[in-house]
N, C-alpha and C. Protein backbone atom coordinates (compact mmCIF):
# COMPACT_ATOMS: atom_id res chain seq x y z
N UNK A 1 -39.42 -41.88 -42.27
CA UNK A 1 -39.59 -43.14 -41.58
C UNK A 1 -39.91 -42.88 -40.11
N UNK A 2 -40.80 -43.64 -39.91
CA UNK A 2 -41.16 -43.60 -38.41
C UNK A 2 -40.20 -44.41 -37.00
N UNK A 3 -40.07 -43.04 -35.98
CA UNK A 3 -39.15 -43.54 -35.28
C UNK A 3 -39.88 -45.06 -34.36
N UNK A 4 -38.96 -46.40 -34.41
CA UNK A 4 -39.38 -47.49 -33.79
C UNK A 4 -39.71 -46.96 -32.15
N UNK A 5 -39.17 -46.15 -31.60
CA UNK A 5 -39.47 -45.75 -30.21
C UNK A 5 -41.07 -45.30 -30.15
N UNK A 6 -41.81 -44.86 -31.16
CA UNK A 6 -43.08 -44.21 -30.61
C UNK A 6 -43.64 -45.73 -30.85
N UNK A 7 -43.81 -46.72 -31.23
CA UNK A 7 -43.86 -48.12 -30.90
C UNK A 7 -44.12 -48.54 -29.61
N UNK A 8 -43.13 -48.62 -29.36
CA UNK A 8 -42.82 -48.68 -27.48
C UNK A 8 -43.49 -47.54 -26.66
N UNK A 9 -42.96 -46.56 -27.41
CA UNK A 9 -43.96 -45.26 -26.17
C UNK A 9 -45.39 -45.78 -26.18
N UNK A 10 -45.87 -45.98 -27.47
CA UNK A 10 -47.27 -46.53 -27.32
C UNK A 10 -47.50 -47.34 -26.60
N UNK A 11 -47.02 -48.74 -26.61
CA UNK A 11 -47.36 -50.05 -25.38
C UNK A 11 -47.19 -49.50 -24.66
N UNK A 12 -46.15 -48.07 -23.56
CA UNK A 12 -46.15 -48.42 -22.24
C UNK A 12 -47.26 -47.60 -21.94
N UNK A 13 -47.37 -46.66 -22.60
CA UNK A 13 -48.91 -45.58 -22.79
C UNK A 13 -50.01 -46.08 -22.32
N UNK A 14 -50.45 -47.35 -23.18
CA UNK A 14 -51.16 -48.01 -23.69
C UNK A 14 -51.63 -48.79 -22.04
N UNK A 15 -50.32 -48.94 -21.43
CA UNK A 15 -50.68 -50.20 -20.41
C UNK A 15 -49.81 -49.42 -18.98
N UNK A 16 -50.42 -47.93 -19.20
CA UNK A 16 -50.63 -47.57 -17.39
C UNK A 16 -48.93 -47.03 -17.24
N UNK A 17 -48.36 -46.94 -18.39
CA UNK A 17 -47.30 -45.68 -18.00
C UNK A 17 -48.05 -44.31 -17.90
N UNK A 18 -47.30 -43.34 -16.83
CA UNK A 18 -47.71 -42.01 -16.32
C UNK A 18 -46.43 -41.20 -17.42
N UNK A 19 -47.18 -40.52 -18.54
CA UNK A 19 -46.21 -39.59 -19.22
C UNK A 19 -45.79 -38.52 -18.09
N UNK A 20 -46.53 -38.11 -17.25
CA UNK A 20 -46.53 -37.14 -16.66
C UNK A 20 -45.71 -37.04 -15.16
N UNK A 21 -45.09 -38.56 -15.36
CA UNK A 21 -44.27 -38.97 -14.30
C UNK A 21 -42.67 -38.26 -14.18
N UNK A 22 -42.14 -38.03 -13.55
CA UNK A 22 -40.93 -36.72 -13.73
C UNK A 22 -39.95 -37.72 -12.81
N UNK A 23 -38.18 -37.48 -13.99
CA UNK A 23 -37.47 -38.29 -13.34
C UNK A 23 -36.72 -37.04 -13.44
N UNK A 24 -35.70 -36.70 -12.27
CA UNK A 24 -34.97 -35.68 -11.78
C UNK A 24 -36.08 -34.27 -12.31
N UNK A 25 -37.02 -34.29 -11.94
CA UNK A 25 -37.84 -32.76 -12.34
C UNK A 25 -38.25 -32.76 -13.79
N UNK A 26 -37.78 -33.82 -14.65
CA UNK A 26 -38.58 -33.56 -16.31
C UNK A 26 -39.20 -35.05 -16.48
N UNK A 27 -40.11 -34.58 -17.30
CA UNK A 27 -41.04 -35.81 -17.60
C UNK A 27 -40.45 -36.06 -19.26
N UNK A 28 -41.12 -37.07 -19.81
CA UNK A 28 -40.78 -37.73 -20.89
C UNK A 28 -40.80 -36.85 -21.69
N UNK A 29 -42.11 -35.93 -21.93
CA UNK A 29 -41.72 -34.76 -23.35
C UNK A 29 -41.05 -33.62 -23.23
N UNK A 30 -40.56 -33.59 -21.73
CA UNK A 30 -39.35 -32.28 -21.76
C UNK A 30 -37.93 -33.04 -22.25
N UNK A 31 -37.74 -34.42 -21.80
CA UNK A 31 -36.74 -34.99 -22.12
C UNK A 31 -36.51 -34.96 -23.86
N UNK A 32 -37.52 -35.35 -23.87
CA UNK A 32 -37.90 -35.55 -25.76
C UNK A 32 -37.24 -33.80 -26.63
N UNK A 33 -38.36 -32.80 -25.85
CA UNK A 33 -37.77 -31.52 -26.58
C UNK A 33 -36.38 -31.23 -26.06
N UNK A 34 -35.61 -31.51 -25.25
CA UNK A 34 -34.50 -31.07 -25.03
C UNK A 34 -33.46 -31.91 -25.59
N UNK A 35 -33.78 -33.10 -26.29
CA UNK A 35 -32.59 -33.88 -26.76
C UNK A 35 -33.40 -33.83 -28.31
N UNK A 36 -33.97 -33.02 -28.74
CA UNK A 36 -34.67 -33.04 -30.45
C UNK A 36 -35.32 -34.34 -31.17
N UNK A 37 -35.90 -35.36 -30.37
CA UNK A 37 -36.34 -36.66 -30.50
C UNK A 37 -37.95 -35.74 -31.14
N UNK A 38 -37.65 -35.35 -32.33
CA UNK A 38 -39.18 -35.10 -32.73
C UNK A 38 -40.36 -35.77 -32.97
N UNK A 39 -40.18 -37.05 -33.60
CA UNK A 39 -41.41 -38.01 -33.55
C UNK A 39 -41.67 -37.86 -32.33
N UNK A 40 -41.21 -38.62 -31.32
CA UNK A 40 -41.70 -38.41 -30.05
C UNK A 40 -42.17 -37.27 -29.30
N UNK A 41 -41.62 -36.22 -29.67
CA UNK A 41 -42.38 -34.95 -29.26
C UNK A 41 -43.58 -35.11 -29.82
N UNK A 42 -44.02 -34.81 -31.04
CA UNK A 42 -45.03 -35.00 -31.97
C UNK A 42 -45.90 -36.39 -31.21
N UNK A 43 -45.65 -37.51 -30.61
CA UNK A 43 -46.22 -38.21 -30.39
C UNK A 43 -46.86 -37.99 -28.91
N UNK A 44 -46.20 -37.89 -28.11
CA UNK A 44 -46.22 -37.67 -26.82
C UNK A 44 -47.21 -36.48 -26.68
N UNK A 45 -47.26 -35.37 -27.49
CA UNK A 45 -48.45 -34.31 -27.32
C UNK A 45 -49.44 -35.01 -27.55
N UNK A 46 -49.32 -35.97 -28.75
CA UNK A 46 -51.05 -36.04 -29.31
C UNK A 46 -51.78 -36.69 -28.62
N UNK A 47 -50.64 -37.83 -27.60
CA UNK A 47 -51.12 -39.02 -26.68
C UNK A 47 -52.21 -38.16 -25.89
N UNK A 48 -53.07 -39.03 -25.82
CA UNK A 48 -54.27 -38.77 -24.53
C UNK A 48 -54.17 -38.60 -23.13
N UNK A 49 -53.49 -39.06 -22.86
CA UNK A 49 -52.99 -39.77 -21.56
C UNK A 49 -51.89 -38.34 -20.94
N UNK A 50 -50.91 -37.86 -22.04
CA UNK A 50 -49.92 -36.70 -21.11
C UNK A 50 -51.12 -35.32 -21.22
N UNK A 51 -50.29 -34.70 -19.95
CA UNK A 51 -51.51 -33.55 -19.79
C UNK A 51 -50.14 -32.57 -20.22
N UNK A 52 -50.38 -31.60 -21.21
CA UNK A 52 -49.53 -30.85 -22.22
C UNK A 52 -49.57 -29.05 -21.31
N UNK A 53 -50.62 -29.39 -20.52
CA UNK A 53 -50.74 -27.79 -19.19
C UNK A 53 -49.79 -28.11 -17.98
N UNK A 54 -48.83 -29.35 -18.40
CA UNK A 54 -47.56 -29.18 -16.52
C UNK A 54 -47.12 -28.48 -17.10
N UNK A 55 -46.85 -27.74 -15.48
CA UNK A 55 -45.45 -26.53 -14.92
C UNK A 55 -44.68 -27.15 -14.30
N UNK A 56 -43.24 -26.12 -14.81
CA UNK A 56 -42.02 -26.80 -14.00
C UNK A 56 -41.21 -25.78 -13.62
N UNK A 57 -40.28 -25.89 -12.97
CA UNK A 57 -39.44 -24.70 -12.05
C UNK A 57 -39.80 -23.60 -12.49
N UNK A 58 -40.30 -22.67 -12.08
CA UNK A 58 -40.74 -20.79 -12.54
C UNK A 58 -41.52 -20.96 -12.80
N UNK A 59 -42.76 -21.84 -12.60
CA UNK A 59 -43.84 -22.17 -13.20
C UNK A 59 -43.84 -21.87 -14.90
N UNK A 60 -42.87 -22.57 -15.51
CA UNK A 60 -42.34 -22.88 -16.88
C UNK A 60 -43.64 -24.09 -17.40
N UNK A 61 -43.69 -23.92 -18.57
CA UNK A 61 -44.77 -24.54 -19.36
C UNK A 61 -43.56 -25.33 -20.28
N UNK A 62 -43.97 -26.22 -21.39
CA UNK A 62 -43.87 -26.80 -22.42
C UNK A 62 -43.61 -25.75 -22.84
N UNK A 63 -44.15 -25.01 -23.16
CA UNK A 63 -44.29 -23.85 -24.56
C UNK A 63 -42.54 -22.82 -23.91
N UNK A 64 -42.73 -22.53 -23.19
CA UNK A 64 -41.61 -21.75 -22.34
C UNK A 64 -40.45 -23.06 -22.89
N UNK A 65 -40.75 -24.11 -22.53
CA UNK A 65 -39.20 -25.16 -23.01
C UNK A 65 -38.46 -25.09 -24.18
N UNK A 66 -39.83 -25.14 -24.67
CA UNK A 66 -39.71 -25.59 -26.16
C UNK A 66 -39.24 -24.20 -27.13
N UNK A 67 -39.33 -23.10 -26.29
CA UNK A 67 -38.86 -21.55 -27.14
C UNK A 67 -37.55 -21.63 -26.67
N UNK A 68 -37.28 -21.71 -25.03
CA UNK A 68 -35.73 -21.88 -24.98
C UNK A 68 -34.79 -22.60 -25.38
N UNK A 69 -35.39 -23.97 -26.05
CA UNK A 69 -35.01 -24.69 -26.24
C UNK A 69 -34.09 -24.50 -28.01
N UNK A 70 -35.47 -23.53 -28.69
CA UNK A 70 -35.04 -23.15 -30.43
C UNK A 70 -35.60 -23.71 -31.24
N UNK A 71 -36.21 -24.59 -30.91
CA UNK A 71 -36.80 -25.40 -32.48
C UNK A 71 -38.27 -25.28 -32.56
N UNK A 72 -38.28 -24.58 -33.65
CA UNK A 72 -39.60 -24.17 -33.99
C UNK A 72 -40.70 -25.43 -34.46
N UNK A 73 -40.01 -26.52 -34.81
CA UNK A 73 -40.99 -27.83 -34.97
C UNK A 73 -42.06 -28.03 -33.60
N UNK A 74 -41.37 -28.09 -32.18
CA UNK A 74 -41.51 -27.72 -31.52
C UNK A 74 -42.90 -27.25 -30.91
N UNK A 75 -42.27 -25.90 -30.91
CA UNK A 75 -43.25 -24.71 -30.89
C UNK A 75 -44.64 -24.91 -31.26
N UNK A 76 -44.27 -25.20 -32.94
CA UNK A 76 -46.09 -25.56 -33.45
C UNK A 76 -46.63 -26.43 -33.42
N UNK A 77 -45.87 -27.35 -32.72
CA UNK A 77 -46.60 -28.70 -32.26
C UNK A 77 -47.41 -28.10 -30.94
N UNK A 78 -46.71 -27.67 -29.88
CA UNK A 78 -47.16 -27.40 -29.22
C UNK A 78 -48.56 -26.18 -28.62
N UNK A 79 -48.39 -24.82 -29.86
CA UNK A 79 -49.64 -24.13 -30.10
C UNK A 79 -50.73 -25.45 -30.84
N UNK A 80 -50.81 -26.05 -31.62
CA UNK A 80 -50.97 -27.29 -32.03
C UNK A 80 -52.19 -27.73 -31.05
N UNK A 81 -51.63 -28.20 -29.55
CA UNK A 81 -52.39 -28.60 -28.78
C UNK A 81 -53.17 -28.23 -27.83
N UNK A 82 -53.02 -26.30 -28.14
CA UNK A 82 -53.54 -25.53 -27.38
C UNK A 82 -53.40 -25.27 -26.03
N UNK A 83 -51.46 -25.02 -26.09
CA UNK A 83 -51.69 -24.88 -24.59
C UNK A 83 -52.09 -23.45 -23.77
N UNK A 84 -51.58 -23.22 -22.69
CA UNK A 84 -52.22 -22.00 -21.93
C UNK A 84 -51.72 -20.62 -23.17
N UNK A 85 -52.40 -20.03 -23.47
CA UNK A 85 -52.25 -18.92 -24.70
C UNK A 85 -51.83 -17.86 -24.03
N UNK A 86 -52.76 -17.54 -22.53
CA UNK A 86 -51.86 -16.08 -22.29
C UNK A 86 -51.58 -16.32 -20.58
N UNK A 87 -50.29 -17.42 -20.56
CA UNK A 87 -50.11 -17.94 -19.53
C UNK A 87 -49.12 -17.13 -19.07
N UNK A 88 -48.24 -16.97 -17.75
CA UNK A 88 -47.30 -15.79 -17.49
C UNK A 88 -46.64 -17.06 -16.46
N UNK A 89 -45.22 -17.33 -16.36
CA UNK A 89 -44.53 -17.86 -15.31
C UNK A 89 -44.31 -17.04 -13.97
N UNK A 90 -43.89 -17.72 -13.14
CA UNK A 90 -43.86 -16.67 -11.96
C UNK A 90 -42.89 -15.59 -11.90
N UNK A 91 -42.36 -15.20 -12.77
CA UNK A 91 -41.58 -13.90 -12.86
C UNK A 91 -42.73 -12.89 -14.33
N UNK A 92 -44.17 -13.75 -14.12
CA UNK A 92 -44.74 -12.68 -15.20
C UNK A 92 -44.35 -12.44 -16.81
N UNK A 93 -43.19 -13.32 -17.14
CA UNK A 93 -42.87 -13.01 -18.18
C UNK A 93 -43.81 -14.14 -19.33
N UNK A 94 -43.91 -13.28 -19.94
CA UNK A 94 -44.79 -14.40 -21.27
C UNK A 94 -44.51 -15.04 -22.36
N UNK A 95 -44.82 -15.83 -23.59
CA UNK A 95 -44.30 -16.75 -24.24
C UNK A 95 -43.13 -15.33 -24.98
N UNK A 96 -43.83 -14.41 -25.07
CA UNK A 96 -43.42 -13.02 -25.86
C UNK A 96 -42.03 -12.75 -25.21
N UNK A 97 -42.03 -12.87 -23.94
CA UNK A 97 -40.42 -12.57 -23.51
C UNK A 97 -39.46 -13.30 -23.66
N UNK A 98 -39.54 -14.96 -23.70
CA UNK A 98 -38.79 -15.77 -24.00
C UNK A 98 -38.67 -15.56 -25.42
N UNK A 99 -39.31 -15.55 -26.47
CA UNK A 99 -39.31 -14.97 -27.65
C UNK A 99 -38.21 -14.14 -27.95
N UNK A 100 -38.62 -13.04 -27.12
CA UNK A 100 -37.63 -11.69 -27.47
C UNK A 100 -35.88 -12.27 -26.91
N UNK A 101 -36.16 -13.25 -26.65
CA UNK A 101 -34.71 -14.09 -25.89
C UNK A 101 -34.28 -14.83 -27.06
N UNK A 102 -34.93 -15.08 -28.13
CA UNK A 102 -34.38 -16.42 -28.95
C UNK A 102 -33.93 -15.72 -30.13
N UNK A 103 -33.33 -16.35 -30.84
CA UNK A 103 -32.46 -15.74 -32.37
C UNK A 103 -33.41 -16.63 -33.53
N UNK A 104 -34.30 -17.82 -33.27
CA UNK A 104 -34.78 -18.23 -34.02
C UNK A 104 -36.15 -17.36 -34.84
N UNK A 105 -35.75 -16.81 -36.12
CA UNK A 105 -37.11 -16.00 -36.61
C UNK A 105 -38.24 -16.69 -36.91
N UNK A 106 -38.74 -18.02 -37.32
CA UNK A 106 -39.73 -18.35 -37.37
C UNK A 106 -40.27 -19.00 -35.83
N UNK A 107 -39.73 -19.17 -34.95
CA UNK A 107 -40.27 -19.07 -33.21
C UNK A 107 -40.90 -17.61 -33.00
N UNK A 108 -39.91 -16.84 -33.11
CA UNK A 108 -40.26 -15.46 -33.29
C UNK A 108 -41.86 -15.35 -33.86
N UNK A 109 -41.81 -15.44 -34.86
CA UNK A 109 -43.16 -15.08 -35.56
C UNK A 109 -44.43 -15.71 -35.13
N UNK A 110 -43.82 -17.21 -34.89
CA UNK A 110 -44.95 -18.02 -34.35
C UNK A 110 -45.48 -17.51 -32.86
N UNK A 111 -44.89 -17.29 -31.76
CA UNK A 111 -45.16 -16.64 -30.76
C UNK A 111 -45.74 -15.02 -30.82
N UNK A 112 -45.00 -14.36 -31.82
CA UNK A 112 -45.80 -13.01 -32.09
C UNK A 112 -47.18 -13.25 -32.66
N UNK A 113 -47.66 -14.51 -33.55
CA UNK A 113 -49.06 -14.31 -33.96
C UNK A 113 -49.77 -15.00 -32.26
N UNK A 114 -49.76 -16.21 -31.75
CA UNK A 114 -49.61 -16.86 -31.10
C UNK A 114 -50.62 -15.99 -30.10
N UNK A 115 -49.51 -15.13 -29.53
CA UNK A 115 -49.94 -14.79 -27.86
C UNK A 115 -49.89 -12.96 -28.48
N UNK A 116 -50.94 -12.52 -29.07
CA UNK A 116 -51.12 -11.20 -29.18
C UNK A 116 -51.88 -10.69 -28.15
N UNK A 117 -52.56 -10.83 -27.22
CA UNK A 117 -53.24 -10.42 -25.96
C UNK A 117 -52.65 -10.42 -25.07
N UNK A 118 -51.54 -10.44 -25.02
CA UNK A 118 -51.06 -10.20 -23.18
C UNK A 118 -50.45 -9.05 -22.41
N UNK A 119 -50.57 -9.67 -21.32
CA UNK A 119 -49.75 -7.80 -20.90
C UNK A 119 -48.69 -8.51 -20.79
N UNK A 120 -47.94 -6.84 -21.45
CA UNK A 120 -46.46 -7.48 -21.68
C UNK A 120 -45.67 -6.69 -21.00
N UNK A 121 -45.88 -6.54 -19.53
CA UNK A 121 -44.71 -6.09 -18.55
C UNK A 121 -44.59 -7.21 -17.46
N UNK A 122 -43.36 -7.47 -17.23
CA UNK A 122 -42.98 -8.14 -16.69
C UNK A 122 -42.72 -7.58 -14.86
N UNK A 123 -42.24 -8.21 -14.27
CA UNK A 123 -42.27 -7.90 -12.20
C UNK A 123 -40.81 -6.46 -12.63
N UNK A 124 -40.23 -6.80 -13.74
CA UNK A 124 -39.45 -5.78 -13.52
C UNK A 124 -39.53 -4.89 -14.65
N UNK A 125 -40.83 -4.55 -15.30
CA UNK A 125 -41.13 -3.27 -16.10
C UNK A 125 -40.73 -3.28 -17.40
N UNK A 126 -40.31 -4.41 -17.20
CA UNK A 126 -39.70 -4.84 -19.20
C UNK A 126 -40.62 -5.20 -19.92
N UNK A 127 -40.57 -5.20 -20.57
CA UNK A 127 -41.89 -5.55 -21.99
C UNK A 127 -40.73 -6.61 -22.73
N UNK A 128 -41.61 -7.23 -23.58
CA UNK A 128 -40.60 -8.01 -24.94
C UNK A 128 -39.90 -7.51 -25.56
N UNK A 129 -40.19 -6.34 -25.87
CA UNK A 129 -39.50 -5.01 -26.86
C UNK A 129 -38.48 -4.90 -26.47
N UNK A 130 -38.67 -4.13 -25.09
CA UNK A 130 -37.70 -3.86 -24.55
C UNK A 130 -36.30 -5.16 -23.98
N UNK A 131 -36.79 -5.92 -23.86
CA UNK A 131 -35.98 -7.31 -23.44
C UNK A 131 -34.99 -7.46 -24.57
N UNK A 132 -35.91 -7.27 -25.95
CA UNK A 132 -34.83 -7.45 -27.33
C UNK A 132 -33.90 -6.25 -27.43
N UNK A 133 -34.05 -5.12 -27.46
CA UNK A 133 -33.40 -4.28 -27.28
C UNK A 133 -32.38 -4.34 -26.33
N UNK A 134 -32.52 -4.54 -25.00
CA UNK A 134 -31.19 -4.59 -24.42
C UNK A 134 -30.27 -5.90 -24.91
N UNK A 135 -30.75 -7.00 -25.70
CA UNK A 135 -30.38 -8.17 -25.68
C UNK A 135 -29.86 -7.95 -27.36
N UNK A 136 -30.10 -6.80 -27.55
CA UNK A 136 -29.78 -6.59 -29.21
C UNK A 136 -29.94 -7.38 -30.44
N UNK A 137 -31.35 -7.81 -30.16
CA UNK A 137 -32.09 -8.90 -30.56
C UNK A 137 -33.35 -8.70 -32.27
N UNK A 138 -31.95 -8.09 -32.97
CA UNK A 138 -32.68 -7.28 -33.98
C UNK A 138 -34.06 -8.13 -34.49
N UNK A 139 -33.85 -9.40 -34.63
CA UNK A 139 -34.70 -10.34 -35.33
C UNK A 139 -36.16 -10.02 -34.38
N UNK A 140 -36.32 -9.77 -33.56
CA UNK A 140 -37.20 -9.77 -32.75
C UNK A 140 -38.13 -8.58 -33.05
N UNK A 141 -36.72 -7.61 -33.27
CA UNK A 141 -37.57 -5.68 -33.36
C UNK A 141 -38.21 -5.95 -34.18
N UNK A 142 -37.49 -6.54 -35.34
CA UNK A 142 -38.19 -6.04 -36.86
C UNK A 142 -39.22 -7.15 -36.93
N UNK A 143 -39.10 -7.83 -36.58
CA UNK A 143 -40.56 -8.75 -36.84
C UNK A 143 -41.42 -8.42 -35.71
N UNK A 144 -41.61 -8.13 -34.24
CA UNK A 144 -42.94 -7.32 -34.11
C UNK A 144 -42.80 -5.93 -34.33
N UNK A 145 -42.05 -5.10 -34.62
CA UNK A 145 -42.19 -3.84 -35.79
C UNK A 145 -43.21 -4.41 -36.78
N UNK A 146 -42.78 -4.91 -37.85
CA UNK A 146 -43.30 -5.56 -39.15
C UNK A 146 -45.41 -5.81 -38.33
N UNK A 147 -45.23 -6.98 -37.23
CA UNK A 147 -46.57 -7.72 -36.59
C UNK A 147 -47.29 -5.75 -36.34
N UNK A 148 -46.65 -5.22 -35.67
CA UNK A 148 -47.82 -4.25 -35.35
C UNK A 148 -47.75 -3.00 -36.33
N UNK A 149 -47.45 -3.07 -37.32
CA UNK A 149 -47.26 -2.34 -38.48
C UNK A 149 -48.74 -2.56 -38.78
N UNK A 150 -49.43 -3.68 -39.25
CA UNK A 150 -50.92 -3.52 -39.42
C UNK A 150 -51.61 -3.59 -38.20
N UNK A 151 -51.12 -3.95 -36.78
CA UNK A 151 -51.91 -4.01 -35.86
C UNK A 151 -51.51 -3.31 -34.76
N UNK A 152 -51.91 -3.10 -33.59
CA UNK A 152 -51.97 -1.96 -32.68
C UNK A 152 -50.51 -2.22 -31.62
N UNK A 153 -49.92 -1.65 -31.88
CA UNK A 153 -48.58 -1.30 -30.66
C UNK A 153 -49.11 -0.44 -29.82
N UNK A 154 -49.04 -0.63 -28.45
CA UNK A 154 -48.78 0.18 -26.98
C UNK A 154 -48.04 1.70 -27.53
N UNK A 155 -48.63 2.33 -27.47
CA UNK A 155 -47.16 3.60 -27.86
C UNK A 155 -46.28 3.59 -26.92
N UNK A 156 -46.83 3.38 -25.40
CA UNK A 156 -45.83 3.33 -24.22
C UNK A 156 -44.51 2.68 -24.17
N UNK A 157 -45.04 1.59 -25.22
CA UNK A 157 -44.14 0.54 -25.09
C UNK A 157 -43.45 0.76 -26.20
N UNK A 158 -43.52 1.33 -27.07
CA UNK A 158 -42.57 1.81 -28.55
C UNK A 158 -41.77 2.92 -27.82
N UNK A 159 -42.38 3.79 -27.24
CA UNK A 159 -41.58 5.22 -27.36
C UNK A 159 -40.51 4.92 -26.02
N UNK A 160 -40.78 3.80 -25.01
CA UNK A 160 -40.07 3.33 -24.14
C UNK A 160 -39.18 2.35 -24.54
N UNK A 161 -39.48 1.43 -25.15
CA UNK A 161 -38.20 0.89 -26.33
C UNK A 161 -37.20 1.88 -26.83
N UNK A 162 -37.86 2.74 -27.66
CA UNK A 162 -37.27 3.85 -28.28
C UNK A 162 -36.12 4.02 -27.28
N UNK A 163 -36.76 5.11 -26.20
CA UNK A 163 -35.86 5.47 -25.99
C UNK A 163 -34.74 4.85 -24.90
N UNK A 164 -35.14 3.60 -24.52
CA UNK A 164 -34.18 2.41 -23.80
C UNK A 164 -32.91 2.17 -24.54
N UNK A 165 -33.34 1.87 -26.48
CA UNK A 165 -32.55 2.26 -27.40
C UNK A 165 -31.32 2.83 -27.28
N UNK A 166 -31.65 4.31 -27.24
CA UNK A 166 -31.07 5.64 -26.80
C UNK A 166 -30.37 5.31 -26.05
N UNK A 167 -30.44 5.09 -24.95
CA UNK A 167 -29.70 5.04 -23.47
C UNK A 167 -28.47 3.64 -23.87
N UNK A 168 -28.90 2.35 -24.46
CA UNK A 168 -27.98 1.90 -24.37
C UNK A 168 -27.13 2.09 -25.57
N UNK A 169 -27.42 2.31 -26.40
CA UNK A 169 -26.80 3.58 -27.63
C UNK A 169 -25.92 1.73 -28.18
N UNK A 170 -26.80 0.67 -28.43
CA UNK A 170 -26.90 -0.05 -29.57
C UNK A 170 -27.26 -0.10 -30.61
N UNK A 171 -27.44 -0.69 -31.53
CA UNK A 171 -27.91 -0.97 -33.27
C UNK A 171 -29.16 -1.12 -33.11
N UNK A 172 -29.63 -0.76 -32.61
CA UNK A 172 -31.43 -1.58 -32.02
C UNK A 172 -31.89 0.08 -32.69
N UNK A 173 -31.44 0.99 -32.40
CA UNK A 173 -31.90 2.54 -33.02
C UNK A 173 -32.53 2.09 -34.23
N UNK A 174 -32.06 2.02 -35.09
CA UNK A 174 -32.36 2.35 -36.10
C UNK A 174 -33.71 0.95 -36.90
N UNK A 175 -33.63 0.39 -35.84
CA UNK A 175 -34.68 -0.78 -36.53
C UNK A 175 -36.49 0.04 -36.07
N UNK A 176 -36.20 0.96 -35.16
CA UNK A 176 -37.52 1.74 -34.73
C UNK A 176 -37.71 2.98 -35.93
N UNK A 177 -36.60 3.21 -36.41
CA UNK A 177 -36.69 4.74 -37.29
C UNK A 177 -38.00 4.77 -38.32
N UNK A 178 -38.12 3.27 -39.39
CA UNK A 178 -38.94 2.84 -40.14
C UNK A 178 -40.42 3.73 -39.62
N UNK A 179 -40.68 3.12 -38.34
CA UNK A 179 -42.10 3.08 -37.80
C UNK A 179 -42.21 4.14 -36.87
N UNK A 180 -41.06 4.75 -36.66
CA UNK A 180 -41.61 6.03 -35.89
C UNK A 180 -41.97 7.60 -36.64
N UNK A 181 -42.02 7.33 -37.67
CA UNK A 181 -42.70 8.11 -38.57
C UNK A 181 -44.29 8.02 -38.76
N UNK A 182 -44.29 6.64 -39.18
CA UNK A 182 -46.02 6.58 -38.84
C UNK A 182 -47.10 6.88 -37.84
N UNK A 183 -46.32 7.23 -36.36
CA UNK A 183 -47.08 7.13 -35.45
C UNK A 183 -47.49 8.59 -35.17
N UNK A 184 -46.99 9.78 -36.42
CA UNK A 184 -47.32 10.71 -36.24
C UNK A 184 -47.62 11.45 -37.73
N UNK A 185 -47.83 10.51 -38.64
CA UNK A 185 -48.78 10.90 -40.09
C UNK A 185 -50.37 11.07 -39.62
């Protein structure tokens, strides 16, 4: 059933409301993804009228909200509308690092197919990999393990995972063991 609010969002839409208008720093569809009002998320992207490319504190995107946020409905609404693909906030980090931050595996995946082109070091030399690893973020290893299993991993960035691994001498070891065999068949 359709929520009666995208009703109303429509008339005020319709007659010269600014989606893009921000009350204490969030506008209507950050409000929407942060309290799980999904029709309205879903509605509010498709509207014409909101521009789905605002930044907000850290030069944070939608897409950045909506990963910290966890809900992968979300997420593919928002690749959905094509937002910035290999956008970086002002600490450089990419949809891929917030990623490597979340426990949700299908966010996970969606962001690993998502944003495969970027550089993935951040102002302080971390990669995604590495971010999951200290964050012991197995869901993360093994699914871009698994993503660059048919496609091209950085070695820099494996054998520096690797051995970041090592050093913090977590469970994260052994999710590299699989694939560090292949990189020398």
């Amino acid at each position: 059933m359709t929520s009666p609010w995208i009703y109303i969002i429509d008339f005020l839409l319709e007659n010269g409301a600014d989606p893009t208008m921000r009350y204490e720093g969030k506008t209507a569809l950050r409000l929407c993804i942060e309290n799980d009002f999904e029709d309205n998320v879903k509605h509010l992207i498709q509207h014409d009228t909101n521009d789905i490319q605002l930044k907000f504190e850290n030069d944070m995107t939608y897409m950045h909200i909506a990963i910290k946020h966890g809900n992968p409905i979300f997420v593919r609404y928002i690749i959905g509308a094509n937002i910035f693909q290999e956008y970086l906030d002002e600490n450089d980090n990419s949809y891929l690092h917030y990623a490597a931050l979340s426990d949700n595996k299908e966010i996970i995946k969606l962001i690993i197919n998502y944003q495969k082109k970027i550089a993935l070091t951040y102002k302080d030399g971390m990669t995604p990999l590495m971010i999951a690893v200290k964050n012991s973020n197995t869901k993360f290893i093994n699914e871009y393990m698994k993503y660059h299993e048919n496609y091209w991993i950085p070695i820099k960035d494996f054998y520096r995972s690797l051995f970041y691994s090592i050093i913090l001498n977590n469970n994260t070891f052994e999710y590299f063991l699989p694939y560090f065999a292949t990189y020398f068949e």
